[in-house]
C-alpha atoms as a PDB file:
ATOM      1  CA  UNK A   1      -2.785 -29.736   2.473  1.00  0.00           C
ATOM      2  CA  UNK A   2      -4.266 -26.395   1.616  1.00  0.00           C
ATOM      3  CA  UNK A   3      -1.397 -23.156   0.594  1.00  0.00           C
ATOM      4  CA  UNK A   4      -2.162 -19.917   0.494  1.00  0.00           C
ATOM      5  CA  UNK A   5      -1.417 -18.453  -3.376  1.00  0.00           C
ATOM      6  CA  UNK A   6      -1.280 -15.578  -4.297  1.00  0.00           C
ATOM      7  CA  UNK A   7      -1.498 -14.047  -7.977  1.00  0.00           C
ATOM      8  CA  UNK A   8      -0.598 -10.629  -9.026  1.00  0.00           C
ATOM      9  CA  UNK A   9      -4.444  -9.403  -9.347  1.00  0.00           C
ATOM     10  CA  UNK A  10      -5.160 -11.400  -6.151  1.00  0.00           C
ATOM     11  CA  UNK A  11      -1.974  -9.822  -4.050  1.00  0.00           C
ATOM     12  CA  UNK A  12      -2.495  -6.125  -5.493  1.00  0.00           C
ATOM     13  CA  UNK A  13      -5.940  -6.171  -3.921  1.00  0.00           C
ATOM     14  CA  UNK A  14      -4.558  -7.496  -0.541  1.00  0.00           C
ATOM     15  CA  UNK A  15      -2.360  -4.853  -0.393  1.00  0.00           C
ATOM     16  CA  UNK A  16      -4.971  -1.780  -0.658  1.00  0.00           C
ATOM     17  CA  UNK A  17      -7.149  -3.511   1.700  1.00  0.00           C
ATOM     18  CA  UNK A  18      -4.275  -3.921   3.949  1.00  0.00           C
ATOM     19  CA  UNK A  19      -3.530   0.008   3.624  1.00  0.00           C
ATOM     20  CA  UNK A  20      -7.227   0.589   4.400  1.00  0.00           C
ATOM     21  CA  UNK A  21      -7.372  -1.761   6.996  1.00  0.00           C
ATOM     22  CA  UNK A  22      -4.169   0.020   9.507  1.00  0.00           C
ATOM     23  CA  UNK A  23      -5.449   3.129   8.761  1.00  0.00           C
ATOM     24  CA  UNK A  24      -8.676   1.935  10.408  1.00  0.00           C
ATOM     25  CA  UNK A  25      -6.689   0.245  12.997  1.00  0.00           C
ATOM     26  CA  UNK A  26      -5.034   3.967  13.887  1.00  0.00           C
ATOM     27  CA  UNK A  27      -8.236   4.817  14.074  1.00  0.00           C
ATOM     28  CA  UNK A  28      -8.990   6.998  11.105  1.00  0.00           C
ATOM     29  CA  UNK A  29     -12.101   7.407   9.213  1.00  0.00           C
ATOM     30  CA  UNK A  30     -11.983   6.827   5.944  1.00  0.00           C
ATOM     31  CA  UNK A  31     -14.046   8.246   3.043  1.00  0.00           C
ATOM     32  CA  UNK A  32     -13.698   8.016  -0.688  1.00  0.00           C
ATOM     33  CA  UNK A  33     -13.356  11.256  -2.518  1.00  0.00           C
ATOM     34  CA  UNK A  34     -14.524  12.210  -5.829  1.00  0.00           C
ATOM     35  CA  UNK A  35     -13.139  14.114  -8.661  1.00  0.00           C
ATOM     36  CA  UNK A  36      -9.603  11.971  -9.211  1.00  0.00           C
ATOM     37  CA  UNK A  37     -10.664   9.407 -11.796  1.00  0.00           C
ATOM     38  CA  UNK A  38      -9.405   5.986 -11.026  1.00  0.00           C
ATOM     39  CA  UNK A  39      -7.001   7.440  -8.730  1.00  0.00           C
ATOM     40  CA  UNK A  40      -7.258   6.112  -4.899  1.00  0.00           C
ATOM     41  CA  UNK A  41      -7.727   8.707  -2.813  1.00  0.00           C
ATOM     42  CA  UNK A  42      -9.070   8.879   0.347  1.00  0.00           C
ATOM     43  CA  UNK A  43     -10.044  11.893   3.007  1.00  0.00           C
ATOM     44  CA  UNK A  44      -8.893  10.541   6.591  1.00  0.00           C
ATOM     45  CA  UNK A  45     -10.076  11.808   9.819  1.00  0.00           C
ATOM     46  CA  UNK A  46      -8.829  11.810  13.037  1.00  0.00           C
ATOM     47  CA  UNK A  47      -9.249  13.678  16.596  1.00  0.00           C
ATOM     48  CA  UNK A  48     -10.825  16.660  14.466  1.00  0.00           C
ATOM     49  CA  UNK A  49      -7.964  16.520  12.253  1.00  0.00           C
ATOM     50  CA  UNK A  50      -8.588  15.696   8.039  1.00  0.00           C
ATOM     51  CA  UNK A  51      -6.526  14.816   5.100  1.00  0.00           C
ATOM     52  CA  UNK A  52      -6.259  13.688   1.826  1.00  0.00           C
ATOM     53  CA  UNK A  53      -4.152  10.668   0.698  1.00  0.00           C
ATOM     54  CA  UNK A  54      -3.354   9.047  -1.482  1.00  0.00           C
ATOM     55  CA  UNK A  55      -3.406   4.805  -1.562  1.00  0.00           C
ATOM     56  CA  UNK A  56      -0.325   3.382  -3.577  1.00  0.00           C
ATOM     57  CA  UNK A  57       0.361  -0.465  -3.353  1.00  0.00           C
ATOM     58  CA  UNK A  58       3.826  -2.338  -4.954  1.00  0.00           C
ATOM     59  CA  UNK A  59       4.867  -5.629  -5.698  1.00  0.00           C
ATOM     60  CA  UNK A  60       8.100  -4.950  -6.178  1.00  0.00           C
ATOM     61  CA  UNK A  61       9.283  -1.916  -3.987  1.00  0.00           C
ATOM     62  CA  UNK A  62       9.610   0.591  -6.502  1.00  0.00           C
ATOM     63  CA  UNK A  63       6.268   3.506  -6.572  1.00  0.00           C
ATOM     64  CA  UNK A  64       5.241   5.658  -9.414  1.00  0.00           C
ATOM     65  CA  UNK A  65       3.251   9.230 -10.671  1.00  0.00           C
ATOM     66  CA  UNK A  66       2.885  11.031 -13.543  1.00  0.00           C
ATOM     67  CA  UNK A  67       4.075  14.111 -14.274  1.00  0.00           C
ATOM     68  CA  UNK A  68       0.260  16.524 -15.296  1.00  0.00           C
ATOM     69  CA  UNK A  69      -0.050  17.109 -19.163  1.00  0.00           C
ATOM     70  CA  UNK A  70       1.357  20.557 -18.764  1.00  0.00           C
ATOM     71  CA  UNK A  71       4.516  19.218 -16.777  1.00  0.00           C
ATOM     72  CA  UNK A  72       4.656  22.008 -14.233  1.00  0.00           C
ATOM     73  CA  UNK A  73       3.507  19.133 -10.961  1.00  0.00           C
ATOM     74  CA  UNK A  74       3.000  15.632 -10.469  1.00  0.00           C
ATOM     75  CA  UNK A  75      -0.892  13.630 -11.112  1.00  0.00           C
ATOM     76  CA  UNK A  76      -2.629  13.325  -8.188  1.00  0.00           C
ATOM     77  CA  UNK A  77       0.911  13.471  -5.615  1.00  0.00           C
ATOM     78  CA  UNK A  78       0.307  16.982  -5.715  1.00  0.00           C
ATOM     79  CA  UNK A  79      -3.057  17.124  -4.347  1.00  0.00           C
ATOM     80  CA  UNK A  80      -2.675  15.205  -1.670  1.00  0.00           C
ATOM     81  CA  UNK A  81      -1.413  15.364   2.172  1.00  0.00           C
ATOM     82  CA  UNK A  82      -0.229  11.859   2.058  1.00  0.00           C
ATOM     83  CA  UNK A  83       0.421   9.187   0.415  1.00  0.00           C
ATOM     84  CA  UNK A  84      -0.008   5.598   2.289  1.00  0.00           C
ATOM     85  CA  UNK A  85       1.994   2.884   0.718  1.00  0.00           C
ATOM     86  CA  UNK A  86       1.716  -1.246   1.035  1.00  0.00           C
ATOM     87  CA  UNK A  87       4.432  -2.731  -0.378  1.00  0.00           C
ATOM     88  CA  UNK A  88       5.179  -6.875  -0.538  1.00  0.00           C
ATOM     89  CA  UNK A  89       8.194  -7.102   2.445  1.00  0.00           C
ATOM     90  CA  UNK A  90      11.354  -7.707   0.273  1.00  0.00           C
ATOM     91  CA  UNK A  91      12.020 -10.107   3.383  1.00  0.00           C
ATOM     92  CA  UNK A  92       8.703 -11.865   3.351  1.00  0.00           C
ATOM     93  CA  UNK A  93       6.795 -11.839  -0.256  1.00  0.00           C
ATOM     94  CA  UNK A  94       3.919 -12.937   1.889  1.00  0.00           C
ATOM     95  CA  UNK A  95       4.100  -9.930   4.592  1.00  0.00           C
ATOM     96  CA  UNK A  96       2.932  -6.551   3.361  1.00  0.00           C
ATOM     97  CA  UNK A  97       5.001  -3.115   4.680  1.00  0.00           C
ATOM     98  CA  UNK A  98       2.102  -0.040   5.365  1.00  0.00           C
ATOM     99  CA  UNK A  99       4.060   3.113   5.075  1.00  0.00           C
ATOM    100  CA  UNK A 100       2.787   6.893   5.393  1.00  0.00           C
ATOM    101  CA  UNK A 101       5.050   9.026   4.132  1.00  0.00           C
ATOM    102  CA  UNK A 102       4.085  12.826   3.974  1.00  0.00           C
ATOM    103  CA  UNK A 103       3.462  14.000   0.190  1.00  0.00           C
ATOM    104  CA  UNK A 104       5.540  17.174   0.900  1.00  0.00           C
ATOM    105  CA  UNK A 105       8.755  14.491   0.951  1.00  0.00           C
ATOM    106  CA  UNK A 106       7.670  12.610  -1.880  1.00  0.00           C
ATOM    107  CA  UNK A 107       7.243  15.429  -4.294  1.00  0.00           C
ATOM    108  CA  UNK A 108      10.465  16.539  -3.145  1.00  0.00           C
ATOM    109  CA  UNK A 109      11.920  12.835  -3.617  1.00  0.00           C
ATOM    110  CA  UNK A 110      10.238  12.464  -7.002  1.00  0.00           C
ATOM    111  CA  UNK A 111      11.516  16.374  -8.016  1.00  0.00           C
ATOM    112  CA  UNK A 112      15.102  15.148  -7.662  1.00  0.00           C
ATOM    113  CA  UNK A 113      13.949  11.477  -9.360  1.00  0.00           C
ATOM    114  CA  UNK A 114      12.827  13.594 -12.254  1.00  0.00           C
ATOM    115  CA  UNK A 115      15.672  16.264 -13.078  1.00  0.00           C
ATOM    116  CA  UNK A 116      18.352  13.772 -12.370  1.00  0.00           C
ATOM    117  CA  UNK A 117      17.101  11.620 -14.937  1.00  0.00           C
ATOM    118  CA  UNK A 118      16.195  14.713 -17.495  1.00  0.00           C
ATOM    119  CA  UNK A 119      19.506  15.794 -17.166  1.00  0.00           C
ATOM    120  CA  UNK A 120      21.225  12.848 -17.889  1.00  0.00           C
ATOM    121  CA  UNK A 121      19.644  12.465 -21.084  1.00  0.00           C
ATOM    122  CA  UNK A 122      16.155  10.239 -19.990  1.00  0.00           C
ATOM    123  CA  UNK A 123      13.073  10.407 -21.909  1.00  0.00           C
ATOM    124  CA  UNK A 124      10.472  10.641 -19.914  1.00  0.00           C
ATOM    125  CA  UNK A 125       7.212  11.315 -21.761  1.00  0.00           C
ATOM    126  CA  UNK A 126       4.702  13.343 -19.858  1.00  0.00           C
ATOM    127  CA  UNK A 127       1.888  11.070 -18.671  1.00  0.00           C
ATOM    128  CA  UNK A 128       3.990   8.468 -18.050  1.00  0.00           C
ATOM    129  CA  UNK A 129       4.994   7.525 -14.700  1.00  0.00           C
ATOM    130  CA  UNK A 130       8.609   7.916 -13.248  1.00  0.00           C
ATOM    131  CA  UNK A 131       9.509   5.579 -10.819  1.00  0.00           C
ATOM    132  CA  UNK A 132      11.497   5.475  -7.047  1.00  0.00           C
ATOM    133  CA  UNK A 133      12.657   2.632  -5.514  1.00  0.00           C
ATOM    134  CA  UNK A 134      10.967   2.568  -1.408  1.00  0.00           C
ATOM    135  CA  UNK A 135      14.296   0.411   0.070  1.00  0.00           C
ATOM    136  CA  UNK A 136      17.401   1.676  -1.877  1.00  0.00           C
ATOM    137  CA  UNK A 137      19.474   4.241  -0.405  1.00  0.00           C
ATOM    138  CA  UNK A 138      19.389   6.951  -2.760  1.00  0.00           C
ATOM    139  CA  UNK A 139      22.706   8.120  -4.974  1.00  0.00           C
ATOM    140  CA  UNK A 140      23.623   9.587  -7.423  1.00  0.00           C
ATOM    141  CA  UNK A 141      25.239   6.663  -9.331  1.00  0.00           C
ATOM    142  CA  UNK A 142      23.311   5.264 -10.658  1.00  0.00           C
ATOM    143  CA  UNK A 143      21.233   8.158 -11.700  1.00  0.00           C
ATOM    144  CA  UNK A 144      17.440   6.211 -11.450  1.00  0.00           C
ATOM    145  CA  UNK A 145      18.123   5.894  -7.590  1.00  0.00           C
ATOM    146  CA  UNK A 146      17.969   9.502  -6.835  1.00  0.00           C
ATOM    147  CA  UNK A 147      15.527   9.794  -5.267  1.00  0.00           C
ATOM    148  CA  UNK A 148      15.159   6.696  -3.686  1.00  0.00           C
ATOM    149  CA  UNK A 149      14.670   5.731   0.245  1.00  0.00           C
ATOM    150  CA  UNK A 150      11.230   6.328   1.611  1.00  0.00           C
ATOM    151  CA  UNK A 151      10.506   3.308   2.869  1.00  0.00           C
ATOM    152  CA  UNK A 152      13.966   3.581   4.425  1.00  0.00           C
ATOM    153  CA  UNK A 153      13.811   7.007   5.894  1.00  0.00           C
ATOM    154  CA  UNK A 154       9.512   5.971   6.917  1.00  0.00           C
ATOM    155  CA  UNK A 155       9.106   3.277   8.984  1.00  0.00           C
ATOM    156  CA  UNK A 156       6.209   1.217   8.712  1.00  0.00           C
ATOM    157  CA  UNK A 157       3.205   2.015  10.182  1.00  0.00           C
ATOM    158  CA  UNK A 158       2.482  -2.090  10.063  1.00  0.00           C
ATOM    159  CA  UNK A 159       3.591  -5.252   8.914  1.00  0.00           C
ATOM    160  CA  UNK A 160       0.321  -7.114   7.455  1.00  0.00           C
ATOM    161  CA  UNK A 161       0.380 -10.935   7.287  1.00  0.00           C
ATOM    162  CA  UNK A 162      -1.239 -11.174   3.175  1.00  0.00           C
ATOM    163  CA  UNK A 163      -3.675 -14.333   4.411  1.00  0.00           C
ATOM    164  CA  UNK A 164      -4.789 -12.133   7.464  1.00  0.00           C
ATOM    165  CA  UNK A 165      -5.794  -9.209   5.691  1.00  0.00           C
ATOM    166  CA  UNK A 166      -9.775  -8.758   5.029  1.00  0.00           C
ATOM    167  CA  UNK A 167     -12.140  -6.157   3.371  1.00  0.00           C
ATOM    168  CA  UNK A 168     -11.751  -2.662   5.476  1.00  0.00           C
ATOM    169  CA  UNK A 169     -15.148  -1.936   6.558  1.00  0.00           C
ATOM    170  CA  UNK A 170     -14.935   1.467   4.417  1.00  0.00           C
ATOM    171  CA  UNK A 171     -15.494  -0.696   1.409  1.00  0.00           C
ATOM    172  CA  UNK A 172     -18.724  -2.414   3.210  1.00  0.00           C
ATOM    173  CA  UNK A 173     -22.159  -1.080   2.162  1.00  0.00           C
ATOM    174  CA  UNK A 174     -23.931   1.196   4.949  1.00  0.00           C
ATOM    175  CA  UNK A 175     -25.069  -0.687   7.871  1.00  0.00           C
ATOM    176  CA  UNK A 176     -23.242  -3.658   7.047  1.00  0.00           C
ATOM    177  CA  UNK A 177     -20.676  -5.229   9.991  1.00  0.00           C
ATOM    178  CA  UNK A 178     -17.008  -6.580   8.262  1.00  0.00           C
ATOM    179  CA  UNK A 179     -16.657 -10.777   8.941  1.00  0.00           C
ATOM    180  CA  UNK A 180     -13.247 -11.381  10.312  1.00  0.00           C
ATOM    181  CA  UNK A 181     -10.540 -11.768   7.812  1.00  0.00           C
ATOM    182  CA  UNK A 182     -10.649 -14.477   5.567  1.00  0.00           C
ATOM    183  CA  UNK A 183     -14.587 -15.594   6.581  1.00  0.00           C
ATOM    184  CA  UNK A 184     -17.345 -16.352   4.288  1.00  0.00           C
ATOM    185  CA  UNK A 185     -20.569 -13.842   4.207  1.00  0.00           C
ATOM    186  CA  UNK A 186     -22.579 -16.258   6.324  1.00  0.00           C
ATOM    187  CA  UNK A 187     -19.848 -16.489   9.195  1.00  0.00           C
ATOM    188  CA  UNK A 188     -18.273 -19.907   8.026  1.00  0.00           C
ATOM    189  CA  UNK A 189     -14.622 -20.203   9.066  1.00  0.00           C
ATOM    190  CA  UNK A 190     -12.160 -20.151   6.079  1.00  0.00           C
ATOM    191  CA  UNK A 191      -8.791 -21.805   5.897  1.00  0.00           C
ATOM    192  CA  UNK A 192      -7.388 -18.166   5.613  1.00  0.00           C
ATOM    193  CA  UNK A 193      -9.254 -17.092   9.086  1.00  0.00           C
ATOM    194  CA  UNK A 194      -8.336 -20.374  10.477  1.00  0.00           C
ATOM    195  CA  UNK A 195      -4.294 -19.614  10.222  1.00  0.00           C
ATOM    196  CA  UNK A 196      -4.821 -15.935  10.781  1.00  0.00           C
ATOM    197  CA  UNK A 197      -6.235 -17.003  14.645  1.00  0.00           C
ATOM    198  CA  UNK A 198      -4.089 -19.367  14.980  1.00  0.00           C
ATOM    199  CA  UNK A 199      -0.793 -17.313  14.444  1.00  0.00           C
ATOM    200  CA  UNK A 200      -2.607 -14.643  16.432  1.00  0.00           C
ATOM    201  CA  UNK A 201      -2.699 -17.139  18.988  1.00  0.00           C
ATOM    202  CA  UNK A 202       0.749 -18.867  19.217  1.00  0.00           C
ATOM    203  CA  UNK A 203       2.913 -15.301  17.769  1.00  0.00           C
ATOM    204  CA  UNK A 204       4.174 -16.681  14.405  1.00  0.00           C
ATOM    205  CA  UNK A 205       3.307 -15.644  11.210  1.00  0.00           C
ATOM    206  CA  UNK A 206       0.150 -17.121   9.738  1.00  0.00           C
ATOM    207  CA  UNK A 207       2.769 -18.953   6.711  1.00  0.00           C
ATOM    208  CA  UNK A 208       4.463 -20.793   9.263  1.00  0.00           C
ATOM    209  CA  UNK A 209       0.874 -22.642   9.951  1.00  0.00           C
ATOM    210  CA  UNK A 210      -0.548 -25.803   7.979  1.00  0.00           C
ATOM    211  CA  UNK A 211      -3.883 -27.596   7.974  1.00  0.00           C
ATOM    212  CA  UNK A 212      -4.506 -30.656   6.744  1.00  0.00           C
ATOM    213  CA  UNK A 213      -8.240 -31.261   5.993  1.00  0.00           C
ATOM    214  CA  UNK A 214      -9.179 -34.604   5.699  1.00  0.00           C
ATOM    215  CA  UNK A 215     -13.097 -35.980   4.801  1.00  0.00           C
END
């Protein structure tokens, strides 16, 4: 019987293709923009409409920026629009959550987040990230879920079986055509692909499906 593991490395990359993926799927173009480092940041169109967001992905429904080196805004959440978020389901470690949540809200979340935790006595070294949890409901008490709640107060855009998700075809080279989830370059059909149709087919979630290959 063949699973369907997942490592860390392997899961993180999942989840920003899933991001990229329902973005497509709501039928936005996508473009990488320059200028941000490492950071991932896309420019999304739609119906004459652009903007810039950012791509954050969690294993463990808590999301994180930096404060800038001069501590007056936050790294990157203040030049964006958005920011679109794929966190692991807390219900279903192998079901990823797309959020977009506006960046306005955010920066306001992660403002509170970030004098709530100066004034009670934090260190937070600029640079470093500080960190809100997505599915807490945020308080006061204790002081590192101020804050807190956008995944709650943001529905998901999508819920992303992890063994359906494939490359986004922003990430193909020009001229290039995306193979469905989970297939090989040359069109074979992949375990993966094979319990992605499959659950398409009968409505269940592509973990509930096992195949047995036998030679």
């Amino acid at each position: 019987m063949t699973g369907f593991f997942l490592t860390k490395t392997r899961t993180r990359r999942l989840l920003t293709d899933a991001c990229l993926q329902v973005l497509e799927r709501e039928g936005w173009t996508l473009s990488k923009v320059s200028g941000f480092g490492n950071a991932r940041i896309r420019r999304l169109v739609r119906d004459g409409k652009s903007k810039l967001a950012a791509i954050r992905t969690t294993q463990d429904q808590w999301i994180a920026f930096p404060r800038t080196q001069d501590d007056t805004k936050w790294a990157t959440l203040s030049e964006v629009d958005a920011v679109v978020v794929a966190s692991v389901d807390p219900d279903d470690p192998k079901v990823a959550r797309v959020h977009m949540i506006d960046a306005n809200e955010l920066r306001r979340r992660f403002d509170r987040a970030y004098a709530a935790r100066r004034n009670a006595g934090y260190s937070i070294p600029v640079g470093r990230g500080v960190w809100i949890a997505l599915y807490e409901n945020e308080v006061s008490d204790p002081v590192t879920l101020v804050g807190a709640g956008a995944g709650i107060a943001n529905a998901p855009i999508a819920r992303v079986p992890l063994a359906a998700v494939g490359p986004p075809t922003s990430n193909a080279p020009a001229g290039t055509t995306r193979p469905a989830a989970g297939a090989t370059d040359d069109g074979t059909l992949t375990i993966a692909e094979a319990k992605a149709r499959l659950a398409r087919t009968l409505g269940v979630d592509p973990s509930n499906i096992k195949i047995t290959v036998e030679a």
